[in-house]
N, C-alpha and C. Protein backbone atom coordinates (compact mmCIF):
# COMPACT_ATOMS: atom_id res chain seq x y z
N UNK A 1 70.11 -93.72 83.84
CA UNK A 1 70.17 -92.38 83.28
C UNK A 1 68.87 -92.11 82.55
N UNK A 2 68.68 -90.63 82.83
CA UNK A 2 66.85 -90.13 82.28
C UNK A 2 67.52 -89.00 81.53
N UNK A 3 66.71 -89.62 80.21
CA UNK A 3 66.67 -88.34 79.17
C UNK A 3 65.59 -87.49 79.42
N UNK A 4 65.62 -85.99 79.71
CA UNK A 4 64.79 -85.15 79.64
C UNK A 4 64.11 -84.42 78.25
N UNK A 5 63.03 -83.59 78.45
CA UNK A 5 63.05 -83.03 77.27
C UNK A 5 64.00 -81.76 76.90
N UNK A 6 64.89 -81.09 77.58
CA UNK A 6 65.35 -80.17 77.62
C UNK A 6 66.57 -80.45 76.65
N UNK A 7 67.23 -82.13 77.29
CA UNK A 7 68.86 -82.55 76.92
C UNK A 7 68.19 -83.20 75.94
N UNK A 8 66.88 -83.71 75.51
CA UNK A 8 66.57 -83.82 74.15
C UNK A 8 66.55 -82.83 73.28
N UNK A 9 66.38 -81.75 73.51
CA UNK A 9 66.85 -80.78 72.88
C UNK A 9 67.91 -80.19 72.21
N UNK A 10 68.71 -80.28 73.52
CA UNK A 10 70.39 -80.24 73.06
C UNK A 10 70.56 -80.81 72.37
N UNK A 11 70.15 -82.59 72.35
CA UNK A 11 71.12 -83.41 71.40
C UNK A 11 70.35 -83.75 69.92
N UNK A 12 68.78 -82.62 70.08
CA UNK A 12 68.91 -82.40 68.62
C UNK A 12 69.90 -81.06 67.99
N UNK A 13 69.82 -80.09 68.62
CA UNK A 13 70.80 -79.13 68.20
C UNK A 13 72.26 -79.07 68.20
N UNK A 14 72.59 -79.84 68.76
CA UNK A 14 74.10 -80.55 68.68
C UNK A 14 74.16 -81.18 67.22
N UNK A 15 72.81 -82.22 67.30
CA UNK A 15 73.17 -83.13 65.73
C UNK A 15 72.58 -82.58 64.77
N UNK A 16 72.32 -80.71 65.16
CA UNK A 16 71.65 -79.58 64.12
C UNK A 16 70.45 -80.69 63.32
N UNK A 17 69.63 -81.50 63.84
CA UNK A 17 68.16 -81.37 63.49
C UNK A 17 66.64 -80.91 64.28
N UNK A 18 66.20 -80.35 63.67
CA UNK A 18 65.28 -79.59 63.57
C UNK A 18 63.74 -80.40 64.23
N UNK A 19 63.84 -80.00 65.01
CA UNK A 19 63.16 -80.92 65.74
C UNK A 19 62.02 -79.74 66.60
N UNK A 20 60.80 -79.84 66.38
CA UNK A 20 59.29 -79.51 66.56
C UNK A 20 59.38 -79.37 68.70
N UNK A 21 58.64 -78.62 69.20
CA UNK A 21 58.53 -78.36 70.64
C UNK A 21 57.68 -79.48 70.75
N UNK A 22 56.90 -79.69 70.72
CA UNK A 22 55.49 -80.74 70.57
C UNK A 22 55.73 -82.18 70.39
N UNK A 23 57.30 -82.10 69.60
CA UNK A 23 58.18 -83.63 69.32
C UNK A 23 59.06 -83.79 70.35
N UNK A 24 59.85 -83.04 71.38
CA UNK A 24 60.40 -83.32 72.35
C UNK A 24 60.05 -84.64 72.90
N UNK A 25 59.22 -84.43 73.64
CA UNK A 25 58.69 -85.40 74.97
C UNK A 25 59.34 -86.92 74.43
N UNK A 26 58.58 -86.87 72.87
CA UNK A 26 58.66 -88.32 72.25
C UNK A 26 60.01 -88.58 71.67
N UNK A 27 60.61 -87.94 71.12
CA UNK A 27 62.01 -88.01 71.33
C UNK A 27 62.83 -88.41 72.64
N UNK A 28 62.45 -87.75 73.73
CA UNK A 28 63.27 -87.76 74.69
C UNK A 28 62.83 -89.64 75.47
N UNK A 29 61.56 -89.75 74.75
CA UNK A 29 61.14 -91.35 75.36
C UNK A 29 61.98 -92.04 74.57
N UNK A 30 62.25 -91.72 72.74
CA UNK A 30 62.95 -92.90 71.96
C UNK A 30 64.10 -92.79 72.74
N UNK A 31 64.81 -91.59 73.29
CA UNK A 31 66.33 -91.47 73.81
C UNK A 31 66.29 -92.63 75.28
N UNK A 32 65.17 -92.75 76.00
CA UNK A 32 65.43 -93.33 77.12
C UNK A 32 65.12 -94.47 76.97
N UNK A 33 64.64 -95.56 75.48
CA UNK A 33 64.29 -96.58 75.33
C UNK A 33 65.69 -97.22 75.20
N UNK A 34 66.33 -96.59 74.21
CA UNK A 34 67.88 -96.54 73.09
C UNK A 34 68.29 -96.93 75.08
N UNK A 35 68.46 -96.05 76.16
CA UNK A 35 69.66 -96.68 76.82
C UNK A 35 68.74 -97.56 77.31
N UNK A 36 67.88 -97.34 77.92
CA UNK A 36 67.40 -98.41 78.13
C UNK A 36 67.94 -100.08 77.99
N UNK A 37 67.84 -99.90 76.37
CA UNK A 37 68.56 -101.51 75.93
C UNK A 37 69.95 -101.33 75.87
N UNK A 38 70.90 -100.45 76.15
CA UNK A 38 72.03 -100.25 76.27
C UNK A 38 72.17 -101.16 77.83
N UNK A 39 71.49 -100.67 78.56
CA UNK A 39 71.75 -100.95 80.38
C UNK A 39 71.50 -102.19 80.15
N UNK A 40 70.44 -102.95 79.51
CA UNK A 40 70.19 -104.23 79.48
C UNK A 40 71.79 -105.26 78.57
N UNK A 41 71.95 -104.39 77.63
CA UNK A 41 73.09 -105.04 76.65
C UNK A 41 74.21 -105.49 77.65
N UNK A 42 74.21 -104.45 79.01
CA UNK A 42 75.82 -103.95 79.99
C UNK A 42 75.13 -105.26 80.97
N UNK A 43 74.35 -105.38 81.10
CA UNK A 43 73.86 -106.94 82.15
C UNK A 43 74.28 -108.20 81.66
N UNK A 44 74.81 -108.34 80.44
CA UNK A 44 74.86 -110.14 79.62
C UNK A 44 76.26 -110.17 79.93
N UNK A 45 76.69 -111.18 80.60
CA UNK A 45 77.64 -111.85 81.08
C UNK A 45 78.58 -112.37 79.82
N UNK A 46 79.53 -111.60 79.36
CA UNK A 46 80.45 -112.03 78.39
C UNK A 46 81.95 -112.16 78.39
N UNK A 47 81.93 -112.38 79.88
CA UNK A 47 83.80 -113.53 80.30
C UNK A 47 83.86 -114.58 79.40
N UNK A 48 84.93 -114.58 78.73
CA UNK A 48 85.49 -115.35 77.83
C UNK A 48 85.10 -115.47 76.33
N UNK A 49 84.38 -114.65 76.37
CA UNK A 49 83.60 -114.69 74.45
C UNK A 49 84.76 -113.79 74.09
N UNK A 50 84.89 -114.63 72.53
CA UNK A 50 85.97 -114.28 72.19
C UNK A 50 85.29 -112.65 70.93
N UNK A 51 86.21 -111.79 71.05
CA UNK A 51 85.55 -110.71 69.86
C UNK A 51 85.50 -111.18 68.28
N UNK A 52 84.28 -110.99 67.49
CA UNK A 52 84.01 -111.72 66.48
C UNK A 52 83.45 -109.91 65.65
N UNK A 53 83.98 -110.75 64.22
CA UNK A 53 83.51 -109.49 62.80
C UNK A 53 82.34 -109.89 62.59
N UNK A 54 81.63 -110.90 62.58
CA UNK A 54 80.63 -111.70 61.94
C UNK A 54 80.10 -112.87 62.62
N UNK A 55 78.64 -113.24 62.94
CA UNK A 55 77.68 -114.22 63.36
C UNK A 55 78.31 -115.36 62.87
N UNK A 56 79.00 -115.41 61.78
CA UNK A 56 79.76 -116.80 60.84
C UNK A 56 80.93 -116.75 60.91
N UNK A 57 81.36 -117.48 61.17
CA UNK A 57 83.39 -117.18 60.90
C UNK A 57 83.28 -117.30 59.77
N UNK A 58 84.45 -116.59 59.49
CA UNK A 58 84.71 -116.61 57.36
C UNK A 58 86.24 -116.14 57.65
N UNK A 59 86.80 -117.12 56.73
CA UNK A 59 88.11 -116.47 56.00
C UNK A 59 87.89 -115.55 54.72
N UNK A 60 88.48 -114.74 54.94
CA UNK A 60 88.51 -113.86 53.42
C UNK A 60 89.53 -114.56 52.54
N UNK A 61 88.57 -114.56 51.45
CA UNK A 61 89.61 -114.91 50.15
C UNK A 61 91.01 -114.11 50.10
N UNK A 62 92.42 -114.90 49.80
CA UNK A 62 93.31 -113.71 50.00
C UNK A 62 94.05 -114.36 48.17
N UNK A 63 94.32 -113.51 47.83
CA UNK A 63 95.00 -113.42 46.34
C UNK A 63 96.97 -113.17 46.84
N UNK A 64 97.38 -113.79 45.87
CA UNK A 64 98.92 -113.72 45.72
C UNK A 64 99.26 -111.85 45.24
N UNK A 65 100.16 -111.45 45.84
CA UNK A 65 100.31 -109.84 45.52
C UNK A 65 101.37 -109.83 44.39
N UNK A 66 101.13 -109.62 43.51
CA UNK A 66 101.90 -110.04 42.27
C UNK A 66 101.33 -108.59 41.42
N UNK A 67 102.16 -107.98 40.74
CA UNK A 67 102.30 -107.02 39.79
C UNK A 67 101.82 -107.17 38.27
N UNK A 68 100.37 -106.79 37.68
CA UNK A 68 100.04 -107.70 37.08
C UNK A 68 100.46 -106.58 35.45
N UNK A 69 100.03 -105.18 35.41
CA UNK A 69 100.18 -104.55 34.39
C UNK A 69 101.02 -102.80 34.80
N UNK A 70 101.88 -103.73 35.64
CA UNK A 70 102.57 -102.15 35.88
C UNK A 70 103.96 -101.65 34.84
N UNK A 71 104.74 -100.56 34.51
CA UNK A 71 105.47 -100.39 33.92
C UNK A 71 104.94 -99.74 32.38
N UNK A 72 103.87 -98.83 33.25
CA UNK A 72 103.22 -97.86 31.76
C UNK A 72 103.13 -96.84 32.24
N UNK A 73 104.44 -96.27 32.50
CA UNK A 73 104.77 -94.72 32.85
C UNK A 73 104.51 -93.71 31.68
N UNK A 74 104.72 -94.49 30.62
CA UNK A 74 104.50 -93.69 29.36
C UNK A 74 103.25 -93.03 28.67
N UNK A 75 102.76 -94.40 28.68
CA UNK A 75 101.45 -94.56 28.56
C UNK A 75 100.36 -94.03 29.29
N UNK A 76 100.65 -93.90 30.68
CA UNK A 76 99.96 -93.40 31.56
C UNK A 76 100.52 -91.38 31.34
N UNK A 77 101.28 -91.10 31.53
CA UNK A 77 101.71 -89.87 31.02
C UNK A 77 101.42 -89.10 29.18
N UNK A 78 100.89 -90.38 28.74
CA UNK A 78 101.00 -89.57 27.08
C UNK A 78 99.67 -88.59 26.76
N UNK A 79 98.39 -89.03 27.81
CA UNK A 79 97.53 -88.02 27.61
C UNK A 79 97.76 -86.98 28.15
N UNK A 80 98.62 -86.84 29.46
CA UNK A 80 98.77 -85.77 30.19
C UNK A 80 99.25 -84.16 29.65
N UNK A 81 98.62 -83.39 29.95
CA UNK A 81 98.83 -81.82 29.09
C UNK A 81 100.17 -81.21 29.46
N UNK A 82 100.52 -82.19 30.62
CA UNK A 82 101.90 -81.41 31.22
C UNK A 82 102.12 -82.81 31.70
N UNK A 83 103.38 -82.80 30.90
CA UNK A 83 104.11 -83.93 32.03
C UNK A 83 105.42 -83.37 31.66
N UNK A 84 106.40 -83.31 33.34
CA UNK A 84 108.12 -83.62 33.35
C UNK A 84 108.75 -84.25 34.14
N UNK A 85 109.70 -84.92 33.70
CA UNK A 85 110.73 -85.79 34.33
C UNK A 85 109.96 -86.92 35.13
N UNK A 86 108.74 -87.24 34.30
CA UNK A 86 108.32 -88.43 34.17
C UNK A 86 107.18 -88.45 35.08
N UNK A 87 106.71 -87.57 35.63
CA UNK A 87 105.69 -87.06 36.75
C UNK A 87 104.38 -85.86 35.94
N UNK A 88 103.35 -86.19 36.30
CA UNK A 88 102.39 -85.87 36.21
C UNK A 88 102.70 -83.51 36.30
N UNK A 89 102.56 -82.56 35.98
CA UNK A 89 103.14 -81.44 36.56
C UNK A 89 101.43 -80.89 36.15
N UNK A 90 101.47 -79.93 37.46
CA UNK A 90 99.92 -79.49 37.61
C UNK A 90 100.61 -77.97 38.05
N UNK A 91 99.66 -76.72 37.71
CA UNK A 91 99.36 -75.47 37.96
C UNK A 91 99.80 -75.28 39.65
N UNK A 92 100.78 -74.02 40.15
CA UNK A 92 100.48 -73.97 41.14
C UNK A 92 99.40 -73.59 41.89
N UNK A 93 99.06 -73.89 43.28
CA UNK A 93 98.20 -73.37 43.64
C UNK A 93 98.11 -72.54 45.22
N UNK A 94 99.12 -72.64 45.68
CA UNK A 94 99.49 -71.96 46.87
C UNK A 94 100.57 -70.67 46.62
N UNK A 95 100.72 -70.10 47.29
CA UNK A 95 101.34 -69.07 47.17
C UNK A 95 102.03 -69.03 48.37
């Protein structure tokens, strides 16, 4: 696939930047380098590689889910300018 200068165009005004007549051409070469190494990426033989997050395997640290300072309904409500029936109450705003 050949990027032109024309569909370089488009796909600056698609991604609404502002992009110079005189800058085309060279744009439309970075666009055909970009697949370029795309077509090359679609050539590497990868039967059986397994899908990876990271160059390193890593476990993430995982923490016990435990409830550490909850049960300040009060507290959490006593600055509030409006509170009822134990809930936060805000201005309507739809009609």
């Amino acid at each position: 696939m050949s990027i032109d200068k024309d569909t370089a165009a488009r796909v600056a005004k698609l991604a609404r930047i502002k992009v110079e007549e005189e800058a085309l051409p060279a744009l439309a070469q970075e666009f055909n380098t970009i697949l370029g190494f795309i077509e090359q990426l679609n050539e590497v033989d990868v039967e059986g590689v397994e899908p990876m997050t990271s160059v390193t395997p890593q476990k993430l640290k995982r923490r016990v889910d435990e409830v550490t300072d909850g049960d300040q309904q009060d507290k959490a409500l006593s600055n509030a300018p409006d509170a009822r029936e134990g809930f936060f109450a805000v201005p309507k705003v739809v009609e």
